[in-house]
N, C-alpha and C. Protein backbone atom coordinates (compact mmCIF):
# COMPACT_ATOMS: atom_id res chain seq x y z
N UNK A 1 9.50 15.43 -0.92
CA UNK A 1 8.84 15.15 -2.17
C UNK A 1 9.04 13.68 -2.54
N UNK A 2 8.14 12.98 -3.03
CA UNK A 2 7.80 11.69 -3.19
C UNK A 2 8.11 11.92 -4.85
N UNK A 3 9.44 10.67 -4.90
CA UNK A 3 9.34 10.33 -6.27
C UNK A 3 9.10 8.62 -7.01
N UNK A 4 8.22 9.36 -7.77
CA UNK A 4 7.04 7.68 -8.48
C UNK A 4 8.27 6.96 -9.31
N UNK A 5 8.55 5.76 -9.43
CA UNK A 5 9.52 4.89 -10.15
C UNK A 5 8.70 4.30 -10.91
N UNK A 6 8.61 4.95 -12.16
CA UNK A 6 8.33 3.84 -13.22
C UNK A 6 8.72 2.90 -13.51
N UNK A 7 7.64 2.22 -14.63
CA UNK A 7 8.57 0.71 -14.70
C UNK A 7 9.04 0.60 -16.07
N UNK A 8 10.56 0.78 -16.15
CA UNK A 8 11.09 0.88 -17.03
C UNK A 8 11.00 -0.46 -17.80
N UNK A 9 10.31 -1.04 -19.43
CA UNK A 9 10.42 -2.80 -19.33
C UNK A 9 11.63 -3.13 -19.64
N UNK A 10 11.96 -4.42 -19.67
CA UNK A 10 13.25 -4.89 -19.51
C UNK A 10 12.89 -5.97 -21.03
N UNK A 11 14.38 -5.89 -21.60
CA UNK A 11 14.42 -6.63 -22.76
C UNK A 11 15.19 -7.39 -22.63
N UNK A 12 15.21 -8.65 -23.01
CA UNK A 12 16.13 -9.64 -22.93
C UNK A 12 16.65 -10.11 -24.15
N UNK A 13 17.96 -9.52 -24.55
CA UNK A 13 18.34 -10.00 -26.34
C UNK A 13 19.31 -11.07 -25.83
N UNK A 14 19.11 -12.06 -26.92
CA UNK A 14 19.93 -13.17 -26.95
C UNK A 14 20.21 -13.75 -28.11
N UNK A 15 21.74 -13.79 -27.80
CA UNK A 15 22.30 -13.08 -29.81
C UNK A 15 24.21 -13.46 -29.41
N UNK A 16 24.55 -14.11 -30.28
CA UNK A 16 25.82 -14.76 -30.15
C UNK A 16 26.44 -13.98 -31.11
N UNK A 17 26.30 -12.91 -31.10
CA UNK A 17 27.05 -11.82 -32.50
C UNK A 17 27.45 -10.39 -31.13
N UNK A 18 28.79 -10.36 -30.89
CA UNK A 18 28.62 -9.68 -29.89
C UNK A 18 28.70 -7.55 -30.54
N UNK A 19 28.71 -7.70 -31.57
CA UNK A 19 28.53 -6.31 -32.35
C UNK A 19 27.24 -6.01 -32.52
N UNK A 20 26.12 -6.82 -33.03
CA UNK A 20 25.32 -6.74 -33.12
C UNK A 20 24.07 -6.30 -31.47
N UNK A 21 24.61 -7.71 -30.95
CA UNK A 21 24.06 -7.32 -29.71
C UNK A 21 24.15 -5.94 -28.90
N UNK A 22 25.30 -5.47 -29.12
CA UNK A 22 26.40 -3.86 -28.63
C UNK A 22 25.15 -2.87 -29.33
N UNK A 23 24.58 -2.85 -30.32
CA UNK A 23 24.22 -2.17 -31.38
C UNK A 23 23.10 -2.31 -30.43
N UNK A 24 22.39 -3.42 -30.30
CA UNK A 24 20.73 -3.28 -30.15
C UNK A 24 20.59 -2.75 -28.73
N UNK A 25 22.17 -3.22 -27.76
CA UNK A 25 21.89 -2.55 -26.56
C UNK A 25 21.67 -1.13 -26.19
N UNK A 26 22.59 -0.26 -26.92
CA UNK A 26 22.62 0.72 -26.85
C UNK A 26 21.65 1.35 -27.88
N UNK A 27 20.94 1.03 -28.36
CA UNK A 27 19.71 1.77 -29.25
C UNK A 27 18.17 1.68 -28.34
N UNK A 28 18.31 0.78 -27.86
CA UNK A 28 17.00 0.45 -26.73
C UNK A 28 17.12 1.11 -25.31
N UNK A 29 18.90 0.92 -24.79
CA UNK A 29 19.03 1.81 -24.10
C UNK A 29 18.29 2.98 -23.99
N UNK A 30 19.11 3.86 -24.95
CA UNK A 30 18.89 5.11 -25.04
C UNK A 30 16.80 5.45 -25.40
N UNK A 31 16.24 4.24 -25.84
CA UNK A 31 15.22 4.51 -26.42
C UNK A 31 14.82 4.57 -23.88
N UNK A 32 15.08 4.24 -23.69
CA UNK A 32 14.63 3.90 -21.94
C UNK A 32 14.44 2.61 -21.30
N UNK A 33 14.90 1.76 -22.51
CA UNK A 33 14.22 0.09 -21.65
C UNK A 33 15.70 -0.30 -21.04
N UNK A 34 15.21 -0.88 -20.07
CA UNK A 34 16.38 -2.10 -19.49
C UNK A 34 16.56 -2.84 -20.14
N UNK A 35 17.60 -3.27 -20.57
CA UNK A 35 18.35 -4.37 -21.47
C UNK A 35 19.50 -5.51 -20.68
N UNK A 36 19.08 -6.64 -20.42
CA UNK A 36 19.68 -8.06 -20.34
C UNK A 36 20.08 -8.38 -21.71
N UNK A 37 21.16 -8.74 -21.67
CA UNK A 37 21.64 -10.01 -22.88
C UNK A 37 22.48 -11.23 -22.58
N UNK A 38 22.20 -12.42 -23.31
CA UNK A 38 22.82 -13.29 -23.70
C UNK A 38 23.51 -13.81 -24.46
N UNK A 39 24.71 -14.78 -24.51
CA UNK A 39 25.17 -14.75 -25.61
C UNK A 39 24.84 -16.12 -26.38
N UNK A 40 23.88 -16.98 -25.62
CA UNK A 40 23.98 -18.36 -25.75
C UNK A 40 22.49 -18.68 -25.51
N UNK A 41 21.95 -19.34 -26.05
CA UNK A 41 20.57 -20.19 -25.79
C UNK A 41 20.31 -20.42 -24.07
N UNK A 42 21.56 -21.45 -23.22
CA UNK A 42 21.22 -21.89 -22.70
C UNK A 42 21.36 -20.39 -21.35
N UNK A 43 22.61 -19.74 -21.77
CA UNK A 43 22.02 -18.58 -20.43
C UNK A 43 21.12 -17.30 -20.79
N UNK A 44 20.64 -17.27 -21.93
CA UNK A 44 18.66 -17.10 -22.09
C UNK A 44 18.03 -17.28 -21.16
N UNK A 45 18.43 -18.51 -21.75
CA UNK A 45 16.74 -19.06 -20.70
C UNK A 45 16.98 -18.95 -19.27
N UNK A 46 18.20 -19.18 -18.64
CA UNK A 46 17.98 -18.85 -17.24
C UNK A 46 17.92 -17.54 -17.05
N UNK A 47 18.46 -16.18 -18.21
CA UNK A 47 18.36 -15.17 -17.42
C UNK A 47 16.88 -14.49 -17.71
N UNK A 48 15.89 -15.42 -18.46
CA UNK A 48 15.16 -14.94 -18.64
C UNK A 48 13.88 -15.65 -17.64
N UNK A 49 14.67 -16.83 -17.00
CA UNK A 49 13.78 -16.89 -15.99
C UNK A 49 13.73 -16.38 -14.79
N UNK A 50 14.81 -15.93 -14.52
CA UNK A 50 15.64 -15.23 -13.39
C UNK A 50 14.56 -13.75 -13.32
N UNK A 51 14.94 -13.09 -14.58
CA UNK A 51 14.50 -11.88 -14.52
C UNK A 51 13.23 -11.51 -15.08
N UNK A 52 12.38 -12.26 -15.93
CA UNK A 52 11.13 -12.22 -16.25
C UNK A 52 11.09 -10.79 -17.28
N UNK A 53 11.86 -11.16 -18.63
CA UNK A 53 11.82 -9.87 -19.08
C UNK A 53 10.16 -9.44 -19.72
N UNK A 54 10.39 -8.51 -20.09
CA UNK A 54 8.92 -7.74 -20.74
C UNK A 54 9.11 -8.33 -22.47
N UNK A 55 10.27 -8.39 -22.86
CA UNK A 55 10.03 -9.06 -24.28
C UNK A 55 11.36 -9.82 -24.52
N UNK A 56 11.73 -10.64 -24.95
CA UNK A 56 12.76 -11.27 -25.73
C UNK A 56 13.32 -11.19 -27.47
N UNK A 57 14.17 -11.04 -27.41
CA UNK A 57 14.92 -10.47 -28.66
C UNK A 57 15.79 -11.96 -29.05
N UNK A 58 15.42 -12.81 -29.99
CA UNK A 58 15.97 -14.31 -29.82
C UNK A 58 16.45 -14.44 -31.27
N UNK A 59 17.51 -14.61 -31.70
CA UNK A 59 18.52 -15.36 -32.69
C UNK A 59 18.15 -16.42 -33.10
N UNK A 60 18.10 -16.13 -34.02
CA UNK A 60 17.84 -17.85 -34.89
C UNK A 60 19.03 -18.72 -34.68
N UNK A 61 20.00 -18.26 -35.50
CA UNK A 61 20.89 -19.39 -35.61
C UNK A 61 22.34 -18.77 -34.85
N UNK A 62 22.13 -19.72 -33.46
CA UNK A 62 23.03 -19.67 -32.87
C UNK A 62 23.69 -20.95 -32.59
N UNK A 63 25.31 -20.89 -31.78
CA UNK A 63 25.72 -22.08 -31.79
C UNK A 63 25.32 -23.46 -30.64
N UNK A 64 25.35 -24.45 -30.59
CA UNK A 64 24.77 -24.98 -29.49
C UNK A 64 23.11 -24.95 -29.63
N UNK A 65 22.73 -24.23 -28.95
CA UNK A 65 21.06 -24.65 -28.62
C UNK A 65 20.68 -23.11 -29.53
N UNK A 66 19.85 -23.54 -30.36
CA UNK A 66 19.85 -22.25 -31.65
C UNK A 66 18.24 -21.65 -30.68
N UNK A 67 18.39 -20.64 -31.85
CA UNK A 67 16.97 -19.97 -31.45
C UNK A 67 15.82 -20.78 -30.96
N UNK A 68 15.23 -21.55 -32.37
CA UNK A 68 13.84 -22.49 -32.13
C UNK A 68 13.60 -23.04 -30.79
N UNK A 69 15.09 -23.45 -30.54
CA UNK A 69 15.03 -24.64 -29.69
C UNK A 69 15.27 -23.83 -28.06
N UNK A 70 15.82 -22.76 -28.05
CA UNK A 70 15.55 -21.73 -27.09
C UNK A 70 14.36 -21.72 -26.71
N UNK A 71 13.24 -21.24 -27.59
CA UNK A 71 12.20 -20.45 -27.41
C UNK A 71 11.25 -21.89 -26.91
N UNK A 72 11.32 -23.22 -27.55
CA UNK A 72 10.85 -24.13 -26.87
C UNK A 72 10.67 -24.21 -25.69
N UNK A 73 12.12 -23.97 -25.00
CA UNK A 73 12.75 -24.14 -23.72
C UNK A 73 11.64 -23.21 -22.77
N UNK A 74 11.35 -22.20 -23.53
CA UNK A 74 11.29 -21.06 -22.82
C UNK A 74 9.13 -20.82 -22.62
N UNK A 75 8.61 -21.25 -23.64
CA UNK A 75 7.95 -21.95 -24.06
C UNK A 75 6.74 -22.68 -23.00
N UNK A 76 7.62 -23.77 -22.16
CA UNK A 76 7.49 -24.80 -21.47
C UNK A 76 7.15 -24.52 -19.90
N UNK A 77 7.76 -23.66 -19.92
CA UNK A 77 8.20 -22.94 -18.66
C UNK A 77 7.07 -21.89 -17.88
N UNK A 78 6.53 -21.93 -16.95
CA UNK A 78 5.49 -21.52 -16.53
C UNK A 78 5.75 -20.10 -16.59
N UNK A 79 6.91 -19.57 -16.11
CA UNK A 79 7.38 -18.23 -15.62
C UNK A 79 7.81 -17.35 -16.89
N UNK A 80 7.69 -18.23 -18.06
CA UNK A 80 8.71 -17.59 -19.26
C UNK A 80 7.40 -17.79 -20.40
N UNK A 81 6.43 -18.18 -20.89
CA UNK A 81 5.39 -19.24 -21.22
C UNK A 81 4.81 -17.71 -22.15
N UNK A 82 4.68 -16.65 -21.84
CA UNK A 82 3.62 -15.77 -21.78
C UNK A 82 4.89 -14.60 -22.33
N UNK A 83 5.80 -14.21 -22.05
CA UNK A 83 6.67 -13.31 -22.49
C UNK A 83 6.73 -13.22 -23.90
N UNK A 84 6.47 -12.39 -25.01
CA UNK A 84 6.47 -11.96 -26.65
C UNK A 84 7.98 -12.09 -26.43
N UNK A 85 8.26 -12.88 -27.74
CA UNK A 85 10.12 -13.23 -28.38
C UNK A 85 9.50 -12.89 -29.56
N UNK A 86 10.82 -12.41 -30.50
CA UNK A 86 10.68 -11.57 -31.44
C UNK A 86 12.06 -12.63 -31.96
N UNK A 87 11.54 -13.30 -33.25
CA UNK A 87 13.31 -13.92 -33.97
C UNK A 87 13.87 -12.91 -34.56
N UNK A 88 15.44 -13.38 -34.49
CA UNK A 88 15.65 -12.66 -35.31
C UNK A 88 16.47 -13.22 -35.77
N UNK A 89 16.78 -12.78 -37.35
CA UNK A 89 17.44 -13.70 -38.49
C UNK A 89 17.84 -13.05 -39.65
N UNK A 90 19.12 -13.42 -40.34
CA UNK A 90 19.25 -13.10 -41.49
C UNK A 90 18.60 -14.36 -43.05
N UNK A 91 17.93 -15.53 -42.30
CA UNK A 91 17.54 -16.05 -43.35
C UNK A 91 15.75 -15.40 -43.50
N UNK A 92 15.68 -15.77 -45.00
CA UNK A 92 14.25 -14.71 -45.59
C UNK A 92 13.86 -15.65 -46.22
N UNK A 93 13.64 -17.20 -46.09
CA UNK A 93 13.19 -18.28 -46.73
C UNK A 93 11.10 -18.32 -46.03
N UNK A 94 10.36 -18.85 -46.39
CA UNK A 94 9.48 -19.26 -46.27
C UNK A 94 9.50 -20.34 -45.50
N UNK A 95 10.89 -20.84 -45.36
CA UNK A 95 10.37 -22.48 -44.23
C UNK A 95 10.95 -21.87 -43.12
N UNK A 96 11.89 -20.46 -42.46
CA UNK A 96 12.34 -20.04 -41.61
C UNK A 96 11.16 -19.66 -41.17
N UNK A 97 10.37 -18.60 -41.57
CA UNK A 97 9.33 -18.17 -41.26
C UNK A 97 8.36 -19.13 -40.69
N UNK A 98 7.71 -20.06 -41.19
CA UNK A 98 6.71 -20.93 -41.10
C UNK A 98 7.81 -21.64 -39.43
N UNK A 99 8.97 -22.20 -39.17
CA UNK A 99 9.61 -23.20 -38.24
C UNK A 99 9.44 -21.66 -36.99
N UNK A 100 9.72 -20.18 -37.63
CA UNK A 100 9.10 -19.45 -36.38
C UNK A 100 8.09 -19.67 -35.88
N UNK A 101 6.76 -19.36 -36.35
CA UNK A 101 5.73 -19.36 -36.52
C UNK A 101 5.57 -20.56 -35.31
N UNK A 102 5.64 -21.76 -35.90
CA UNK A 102 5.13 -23.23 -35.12
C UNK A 102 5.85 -23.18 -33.78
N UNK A 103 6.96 -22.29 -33.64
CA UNK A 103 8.14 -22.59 -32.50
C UNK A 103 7.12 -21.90 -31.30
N UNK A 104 6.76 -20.91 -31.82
CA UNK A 104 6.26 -19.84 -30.56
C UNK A 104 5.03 -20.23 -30.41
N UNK A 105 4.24 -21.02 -31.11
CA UNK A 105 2.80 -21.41 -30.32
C UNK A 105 2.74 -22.41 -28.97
C-alpha cells in the first residue's frame, strides 16, 4: 500500500521572547504545520532562506536587527521575496502600523 505525504506548510516564527515563541510552537504544532523558529533577526533570515518557509511569524521589536529591518532583509532576497510575514507586536500606535505596512512592500 502506497502512502501519499502531504505537504505539511512550514512556519517560520522569529521572536526573541522564548515563552512566547514555546506558546506559538506548540499551538501550530498541534494545529499540523511544521514550525522553525528563531530567536534573532539575523538567524531568520538564514533559516528562512535555508528552508523556504510557507509563512513567517516576525517580531517587531527585537534586539539587534528588529523586525522591519528583518523583513527588508528578507524582502530583497529572491528565494524569501514572495513568502507572507505576519508582524507581530505589542505596540498599537498608528505609525507601527503604517512602518509595517511600507516594510513589506
Amino acid at each position: 500500500m502506497q502512502h501519499r505525504h502531504k505537504h505539511r506548510p512550514m512556519i517560520l516564527i522569529i521572536d526573541d521572547d522564548n515563552k512566547e515563541q514555546g506558546i506559538m510552537t506548540s499551538l501550530l504544532s498541534e494545529a499540523g504545520y511544521r514550525v522553525l523558529s528563531a530567536e534573532d533577526g539575523e538567524t531568520g533570515y538564514h533559516r528562512a532562506l535555508f528552508a523556504k518557509p510557507d509563512l513567517i511569524l516576525l517580531d517587531v521589536m527585537m534586539p539587534g536587527i528588529d523586525g522591519y529591518d528583518t523583513c527588508k532583509m528578507l524582502r530583497k532576497h529572491s528565494r524569501t521575496q514572495h513568502i507572507p510575514i505576519f508582524f507581530k507586536t505589542c505596540k498599537g500606535d498608528n505609525q507601527s502600523f503604517a512602518d509595517g505596512l511600507e516594510t513589506r512592500a
